[in-house]
PDB file of N, CA and C in Angstrom:
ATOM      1  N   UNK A   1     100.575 109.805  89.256  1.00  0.00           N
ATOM      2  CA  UNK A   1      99.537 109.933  90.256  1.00  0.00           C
ATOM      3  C   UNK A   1      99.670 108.748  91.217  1.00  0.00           C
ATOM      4  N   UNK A   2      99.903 108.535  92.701  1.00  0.00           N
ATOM      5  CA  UNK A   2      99.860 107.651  93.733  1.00  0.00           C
ATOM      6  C   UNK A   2      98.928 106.933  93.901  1.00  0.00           C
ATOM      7  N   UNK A   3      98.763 105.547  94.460  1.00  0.00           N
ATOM      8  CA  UNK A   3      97.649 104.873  94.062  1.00  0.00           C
ATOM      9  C   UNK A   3      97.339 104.581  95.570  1.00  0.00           C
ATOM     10  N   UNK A   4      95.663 105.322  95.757  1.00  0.00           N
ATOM     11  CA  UNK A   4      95.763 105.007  97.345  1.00  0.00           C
ATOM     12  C   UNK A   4      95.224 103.506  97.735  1.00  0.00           C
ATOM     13  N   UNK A   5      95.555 102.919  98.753  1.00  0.00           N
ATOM     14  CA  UNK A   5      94.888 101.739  99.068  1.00  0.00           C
ATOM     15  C   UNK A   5      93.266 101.849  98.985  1.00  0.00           C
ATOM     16  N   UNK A   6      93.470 100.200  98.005  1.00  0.00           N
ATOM     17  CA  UNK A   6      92.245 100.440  97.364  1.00  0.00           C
ATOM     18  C   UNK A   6      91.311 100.969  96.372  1.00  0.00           C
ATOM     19  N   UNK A   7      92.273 102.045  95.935  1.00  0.00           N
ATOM     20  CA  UNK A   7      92.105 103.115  94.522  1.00  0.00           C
ATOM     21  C   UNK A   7      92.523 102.583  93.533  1.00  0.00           C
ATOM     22  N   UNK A   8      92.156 103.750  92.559  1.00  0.00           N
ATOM     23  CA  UNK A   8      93.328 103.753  91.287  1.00  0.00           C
ATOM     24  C   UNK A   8      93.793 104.569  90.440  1.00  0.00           C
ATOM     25  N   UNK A   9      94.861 104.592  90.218  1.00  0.00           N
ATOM     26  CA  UNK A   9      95.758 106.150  90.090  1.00  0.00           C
ATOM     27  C   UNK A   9      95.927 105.493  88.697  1.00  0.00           C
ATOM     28  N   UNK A  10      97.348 106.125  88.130  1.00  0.00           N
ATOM     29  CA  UNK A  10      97.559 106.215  86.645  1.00  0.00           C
ATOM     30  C   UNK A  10      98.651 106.075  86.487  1.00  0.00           C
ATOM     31  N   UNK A  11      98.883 105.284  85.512  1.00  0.00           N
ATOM     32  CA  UNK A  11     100.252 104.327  85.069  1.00  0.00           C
ATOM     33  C   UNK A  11     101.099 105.273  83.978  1.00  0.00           C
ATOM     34  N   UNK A  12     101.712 105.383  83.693  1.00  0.00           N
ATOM     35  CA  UNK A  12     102.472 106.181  82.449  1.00  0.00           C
ATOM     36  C   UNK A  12     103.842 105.828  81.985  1.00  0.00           C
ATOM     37  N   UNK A  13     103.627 105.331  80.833  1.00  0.00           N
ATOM     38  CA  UNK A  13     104.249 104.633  80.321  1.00  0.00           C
ATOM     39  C   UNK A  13     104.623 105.112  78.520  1.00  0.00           C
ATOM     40  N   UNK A  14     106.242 104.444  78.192  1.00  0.00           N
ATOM     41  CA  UNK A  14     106.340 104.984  76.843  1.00  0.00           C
ATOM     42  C   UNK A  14     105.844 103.307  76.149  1.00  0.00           C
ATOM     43  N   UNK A  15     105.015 103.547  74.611  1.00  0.00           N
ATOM     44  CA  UNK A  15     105.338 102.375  73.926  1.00  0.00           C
ATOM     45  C   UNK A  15     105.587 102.798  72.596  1.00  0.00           C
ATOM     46  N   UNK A  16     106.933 102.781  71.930  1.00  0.00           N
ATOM     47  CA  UNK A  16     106.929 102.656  70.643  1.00  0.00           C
ATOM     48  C   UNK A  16     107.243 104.172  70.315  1.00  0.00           C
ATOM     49  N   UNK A  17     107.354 104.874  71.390  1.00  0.00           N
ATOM     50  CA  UNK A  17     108.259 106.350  70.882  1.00  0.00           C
ATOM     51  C   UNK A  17     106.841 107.094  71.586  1.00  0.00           C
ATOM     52  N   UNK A  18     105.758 106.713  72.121  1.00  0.00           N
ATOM     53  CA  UNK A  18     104.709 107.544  72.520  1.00  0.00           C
ATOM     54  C   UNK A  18     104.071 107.182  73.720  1.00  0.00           C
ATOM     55  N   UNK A  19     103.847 108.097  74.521  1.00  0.00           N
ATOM     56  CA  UNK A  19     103.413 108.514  75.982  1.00  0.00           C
ATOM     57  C   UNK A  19     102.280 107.995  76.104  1.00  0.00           C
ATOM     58  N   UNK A  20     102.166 106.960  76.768  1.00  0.00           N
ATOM     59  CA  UNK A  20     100.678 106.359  77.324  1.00  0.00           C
ATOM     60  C   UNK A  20      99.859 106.277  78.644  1.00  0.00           C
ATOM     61  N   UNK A  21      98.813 106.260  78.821  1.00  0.00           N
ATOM     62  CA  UNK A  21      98.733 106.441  80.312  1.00  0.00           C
ATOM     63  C   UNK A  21      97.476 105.448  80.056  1.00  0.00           C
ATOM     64  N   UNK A  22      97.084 104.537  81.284  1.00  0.00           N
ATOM     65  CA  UNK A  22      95.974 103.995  81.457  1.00  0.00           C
ATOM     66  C   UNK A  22      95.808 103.700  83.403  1.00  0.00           C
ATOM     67  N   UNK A  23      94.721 103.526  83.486  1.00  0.00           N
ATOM     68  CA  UNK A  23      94.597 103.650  84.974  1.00  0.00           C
ATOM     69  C   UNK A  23      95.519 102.423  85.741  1.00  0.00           C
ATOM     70  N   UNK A  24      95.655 102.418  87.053  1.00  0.00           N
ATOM     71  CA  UNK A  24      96.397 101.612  87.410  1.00  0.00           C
ATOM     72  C   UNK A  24      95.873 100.947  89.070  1.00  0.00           C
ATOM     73  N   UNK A  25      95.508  99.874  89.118  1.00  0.00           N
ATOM     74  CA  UNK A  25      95.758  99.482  90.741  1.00  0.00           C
ATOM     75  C   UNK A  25      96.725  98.358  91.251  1.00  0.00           C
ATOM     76  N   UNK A  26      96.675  98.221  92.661  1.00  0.00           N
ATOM     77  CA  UNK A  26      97.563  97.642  93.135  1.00  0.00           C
ATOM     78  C   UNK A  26      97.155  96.400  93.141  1.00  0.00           C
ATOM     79  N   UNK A  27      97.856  95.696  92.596  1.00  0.00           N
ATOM     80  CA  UNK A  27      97.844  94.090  92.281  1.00  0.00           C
ATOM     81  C   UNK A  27      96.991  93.568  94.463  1.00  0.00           C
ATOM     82  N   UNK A  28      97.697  94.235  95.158  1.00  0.00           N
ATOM     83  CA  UNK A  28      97.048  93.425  96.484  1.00  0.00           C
ATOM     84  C   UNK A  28      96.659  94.626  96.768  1.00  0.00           C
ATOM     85  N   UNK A  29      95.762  95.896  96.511  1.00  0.00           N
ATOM     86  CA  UNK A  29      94.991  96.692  97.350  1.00  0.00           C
ATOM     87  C   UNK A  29      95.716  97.721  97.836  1.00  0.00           C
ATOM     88  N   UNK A  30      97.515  97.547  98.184  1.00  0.00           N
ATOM     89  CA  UNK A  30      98.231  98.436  98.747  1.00  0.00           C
ATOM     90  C   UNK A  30      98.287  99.803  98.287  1.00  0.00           C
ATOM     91  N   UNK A  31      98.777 100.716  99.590  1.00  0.00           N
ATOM     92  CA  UNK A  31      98.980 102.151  98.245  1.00  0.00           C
ATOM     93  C   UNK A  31     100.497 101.695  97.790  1.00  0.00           C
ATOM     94  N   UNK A  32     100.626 103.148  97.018  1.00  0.00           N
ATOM     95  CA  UNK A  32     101.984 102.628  96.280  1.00  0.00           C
ATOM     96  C   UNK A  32     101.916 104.075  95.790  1.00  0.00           C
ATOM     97  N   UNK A  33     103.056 105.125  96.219  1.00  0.00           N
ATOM     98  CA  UNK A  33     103.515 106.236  95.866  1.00  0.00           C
ATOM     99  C   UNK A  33     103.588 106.531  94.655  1.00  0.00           C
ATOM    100  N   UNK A  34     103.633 108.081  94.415  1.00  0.00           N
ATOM    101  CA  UNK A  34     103.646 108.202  92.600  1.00  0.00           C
ATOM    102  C   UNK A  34     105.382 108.083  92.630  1.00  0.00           C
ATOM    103  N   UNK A  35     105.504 107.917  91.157  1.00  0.00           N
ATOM    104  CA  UNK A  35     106.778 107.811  90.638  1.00  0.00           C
ATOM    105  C   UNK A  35     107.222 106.300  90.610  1.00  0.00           C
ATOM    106  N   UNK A  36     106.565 105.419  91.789  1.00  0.00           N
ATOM    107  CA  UNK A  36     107.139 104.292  91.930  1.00  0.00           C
ATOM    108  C   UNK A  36     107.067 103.203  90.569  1.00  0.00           C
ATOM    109  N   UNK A  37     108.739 102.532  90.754  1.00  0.00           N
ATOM    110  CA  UNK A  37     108.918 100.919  89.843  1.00  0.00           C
ATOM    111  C   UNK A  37     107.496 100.275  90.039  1.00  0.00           C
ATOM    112  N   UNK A  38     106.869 100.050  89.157  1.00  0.00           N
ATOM    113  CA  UNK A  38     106.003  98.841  89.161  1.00  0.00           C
ATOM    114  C   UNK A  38     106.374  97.700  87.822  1.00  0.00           C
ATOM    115  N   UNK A  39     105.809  96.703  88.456  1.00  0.00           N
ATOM    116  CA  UNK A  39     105.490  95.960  87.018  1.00  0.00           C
ATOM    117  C   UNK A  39     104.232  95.563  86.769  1.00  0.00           C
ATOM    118  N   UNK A  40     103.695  95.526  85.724  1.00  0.00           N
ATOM    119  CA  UNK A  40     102.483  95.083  85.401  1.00  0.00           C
ATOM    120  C   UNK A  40     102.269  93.345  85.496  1.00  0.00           C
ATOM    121  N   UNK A  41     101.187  93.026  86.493  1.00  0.00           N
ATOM    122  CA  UNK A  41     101.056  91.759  86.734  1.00  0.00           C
ATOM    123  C   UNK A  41      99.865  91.353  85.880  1.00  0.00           C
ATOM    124  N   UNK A  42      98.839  92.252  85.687  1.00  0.00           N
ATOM    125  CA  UNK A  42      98.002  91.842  84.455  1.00  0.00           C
ATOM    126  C   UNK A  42      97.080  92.854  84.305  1.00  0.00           C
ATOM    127  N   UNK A  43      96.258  92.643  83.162  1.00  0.00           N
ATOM    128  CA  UNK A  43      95.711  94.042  82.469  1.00  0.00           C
ATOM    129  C   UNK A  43      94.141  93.873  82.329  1.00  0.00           C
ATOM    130  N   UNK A  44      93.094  94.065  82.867  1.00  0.00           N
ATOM    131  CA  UNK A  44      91.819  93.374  82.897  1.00  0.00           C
ATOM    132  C   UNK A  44      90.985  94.717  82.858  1.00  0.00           C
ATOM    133  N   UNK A  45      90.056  94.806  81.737  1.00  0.00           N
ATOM    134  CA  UNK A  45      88.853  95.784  81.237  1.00  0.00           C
ATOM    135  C   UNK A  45      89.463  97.631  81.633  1.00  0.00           C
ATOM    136  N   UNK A  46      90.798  97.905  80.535  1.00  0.00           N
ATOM    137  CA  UNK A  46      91.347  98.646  80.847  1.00  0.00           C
ATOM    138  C   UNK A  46      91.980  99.109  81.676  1.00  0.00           C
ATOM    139  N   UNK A  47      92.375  98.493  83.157  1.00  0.00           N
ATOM    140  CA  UNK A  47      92.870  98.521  84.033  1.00  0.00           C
ATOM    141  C   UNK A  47      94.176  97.924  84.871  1.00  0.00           C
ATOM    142  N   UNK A  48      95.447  98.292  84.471  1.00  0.00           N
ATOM    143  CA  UNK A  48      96.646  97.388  85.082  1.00  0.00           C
ATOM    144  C   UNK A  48      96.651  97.120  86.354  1.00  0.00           C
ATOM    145  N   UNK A  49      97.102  96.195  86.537  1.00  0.00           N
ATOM    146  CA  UNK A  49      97.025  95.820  88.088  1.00  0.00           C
ATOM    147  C   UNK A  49      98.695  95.460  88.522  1.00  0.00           C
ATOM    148  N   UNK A  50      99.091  96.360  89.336  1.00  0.00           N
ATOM    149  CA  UNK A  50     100.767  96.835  89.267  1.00  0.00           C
ATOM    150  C   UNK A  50     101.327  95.900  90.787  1.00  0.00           C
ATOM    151  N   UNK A  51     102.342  95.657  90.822  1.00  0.00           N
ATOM    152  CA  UNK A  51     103.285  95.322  91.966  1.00  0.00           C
ATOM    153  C   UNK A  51     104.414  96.108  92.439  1.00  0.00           C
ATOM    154  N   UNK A  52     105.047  96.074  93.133  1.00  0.00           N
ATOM    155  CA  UNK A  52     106.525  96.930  93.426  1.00  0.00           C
ATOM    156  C   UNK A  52     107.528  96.256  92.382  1.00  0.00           C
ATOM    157  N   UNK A  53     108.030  96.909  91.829  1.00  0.00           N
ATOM    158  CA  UNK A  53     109.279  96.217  91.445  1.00  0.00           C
ATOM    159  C   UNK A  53     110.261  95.257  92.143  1.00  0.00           C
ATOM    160  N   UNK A  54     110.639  96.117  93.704  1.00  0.00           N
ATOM    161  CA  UNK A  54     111.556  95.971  94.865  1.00  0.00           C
ATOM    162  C   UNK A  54     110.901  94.750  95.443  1.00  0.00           C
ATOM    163  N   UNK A  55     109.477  94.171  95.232  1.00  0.00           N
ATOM    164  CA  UNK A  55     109.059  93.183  96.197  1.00  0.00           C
ATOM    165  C   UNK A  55     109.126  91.344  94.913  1.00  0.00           C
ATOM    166  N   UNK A  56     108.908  91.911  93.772  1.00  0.00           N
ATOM    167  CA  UNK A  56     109.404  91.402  93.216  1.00  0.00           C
ATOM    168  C   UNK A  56     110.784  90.577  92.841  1.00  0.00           C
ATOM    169  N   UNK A  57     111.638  91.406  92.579  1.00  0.00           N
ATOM    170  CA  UNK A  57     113.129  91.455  92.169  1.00  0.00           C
ATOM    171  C   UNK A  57     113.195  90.520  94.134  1.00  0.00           C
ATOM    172  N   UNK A  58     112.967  91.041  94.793  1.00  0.00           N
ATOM    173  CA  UNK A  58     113.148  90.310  95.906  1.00  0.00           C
ATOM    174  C   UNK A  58     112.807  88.410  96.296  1.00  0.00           C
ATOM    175  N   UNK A  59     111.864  88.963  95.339  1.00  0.00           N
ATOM    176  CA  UNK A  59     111.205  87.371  95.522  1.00  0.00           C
ATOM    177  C   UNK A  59     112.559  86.098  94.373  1.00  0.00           C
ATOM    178  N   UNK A  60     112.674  86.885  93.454  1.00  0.00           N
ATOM    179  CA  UNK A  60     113.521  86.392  92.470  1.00  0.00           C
ATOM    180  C   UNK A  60     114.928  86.116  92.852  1.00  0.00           C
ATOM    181  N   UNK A  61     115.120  87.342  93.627  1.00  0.00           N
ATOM    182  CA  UNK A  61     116.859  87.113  94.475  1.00  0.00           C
ATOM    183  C   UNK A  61     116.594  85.822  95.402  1.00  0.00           C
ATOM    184  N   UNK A  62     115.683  85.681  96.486  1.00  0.00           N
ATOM    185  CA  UNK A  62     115.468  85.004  97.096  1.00  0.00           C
ATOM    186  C   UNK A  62     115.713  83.700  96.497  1.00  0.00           C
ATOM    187  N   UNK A  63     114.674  83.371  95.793  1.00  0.00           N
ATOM    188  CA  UNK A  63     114.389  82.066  95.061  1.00  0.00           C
ATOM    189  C   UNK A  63     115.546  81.339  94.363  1.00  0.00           C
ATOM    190  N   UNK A  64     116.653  82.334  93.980  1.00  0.00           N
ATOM    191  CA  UNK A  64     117.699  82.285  93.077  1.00  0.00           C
ATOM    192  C   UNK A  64     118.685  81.597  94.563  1.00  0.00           C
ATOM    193  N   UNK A  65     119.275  82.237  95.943  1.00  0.00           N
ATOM    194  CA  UNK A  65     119.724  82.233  96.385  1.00  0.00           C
ATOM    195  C   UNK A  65     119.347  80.727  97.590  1.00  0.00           C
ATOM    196  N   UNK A  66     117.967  80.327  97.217  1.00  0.00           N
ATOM    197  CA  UNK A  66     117.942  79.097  98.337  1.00  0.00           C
ATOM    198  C   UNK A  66     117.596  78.196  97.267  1.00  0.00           C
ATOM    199  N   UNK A  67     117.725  78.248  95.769  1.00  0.00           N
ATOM    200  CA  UNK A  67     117.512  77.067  94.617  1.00  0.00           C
ATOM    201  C   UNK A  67     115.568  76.969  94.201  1.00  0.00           C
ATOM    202  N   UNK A  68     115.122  77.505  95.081  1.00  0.00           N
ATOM    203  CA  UNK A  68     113.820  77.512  94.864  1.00  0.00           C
ATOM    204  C   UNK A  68     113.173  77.933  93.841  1.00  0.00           C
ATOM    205  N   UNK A  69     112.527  77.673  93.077  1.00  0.00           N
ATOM    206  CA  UNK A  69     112.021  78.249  92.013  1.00  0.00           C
ATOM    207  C   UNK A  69     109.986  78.240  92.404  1.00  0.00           C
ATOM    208  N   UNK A  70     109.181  78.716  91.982  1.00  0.00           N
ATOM    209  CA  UNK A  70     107.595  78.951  91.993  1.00  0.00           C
ATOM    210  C   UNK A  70     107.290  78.714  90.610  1.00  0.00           C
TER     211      UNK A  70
END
């Protein structure tokens, strides 16, 4: 389910051989298409709060490539 800006759609996920789902929003408010890479940035009163994968992994290439670390 797509998560509209500001909403919150639904995460689905395997753990341990079984299909889980719990609601999901966008770590900054953004939408964020269904199907999309997320990662879970943190998990607060049943609710994940997701990022892009791609904006991530970006930040990490970056950081890797000018010595910078956060």
């Amino acid at each position: 389910m797509p998560i509209r800006a500001g909403g919150t759609g639904e995460l689905i996920y395997s753990q341990m051989g079984t299909r889980r789902v719990c609601g999901a929003r966008s770590d900054d408010g953004s939408a964020l298409a269904k199907g999309a890479e997320v990662v879970v940035t943190r998990y607060e009163r049943g609710i994940a709060y997701v990022q892009l994968w791609s904006e991530l992994s970006g930040e990490l290439n970056e950081a890797s490539t000018t010595g910078k670390s956060e």
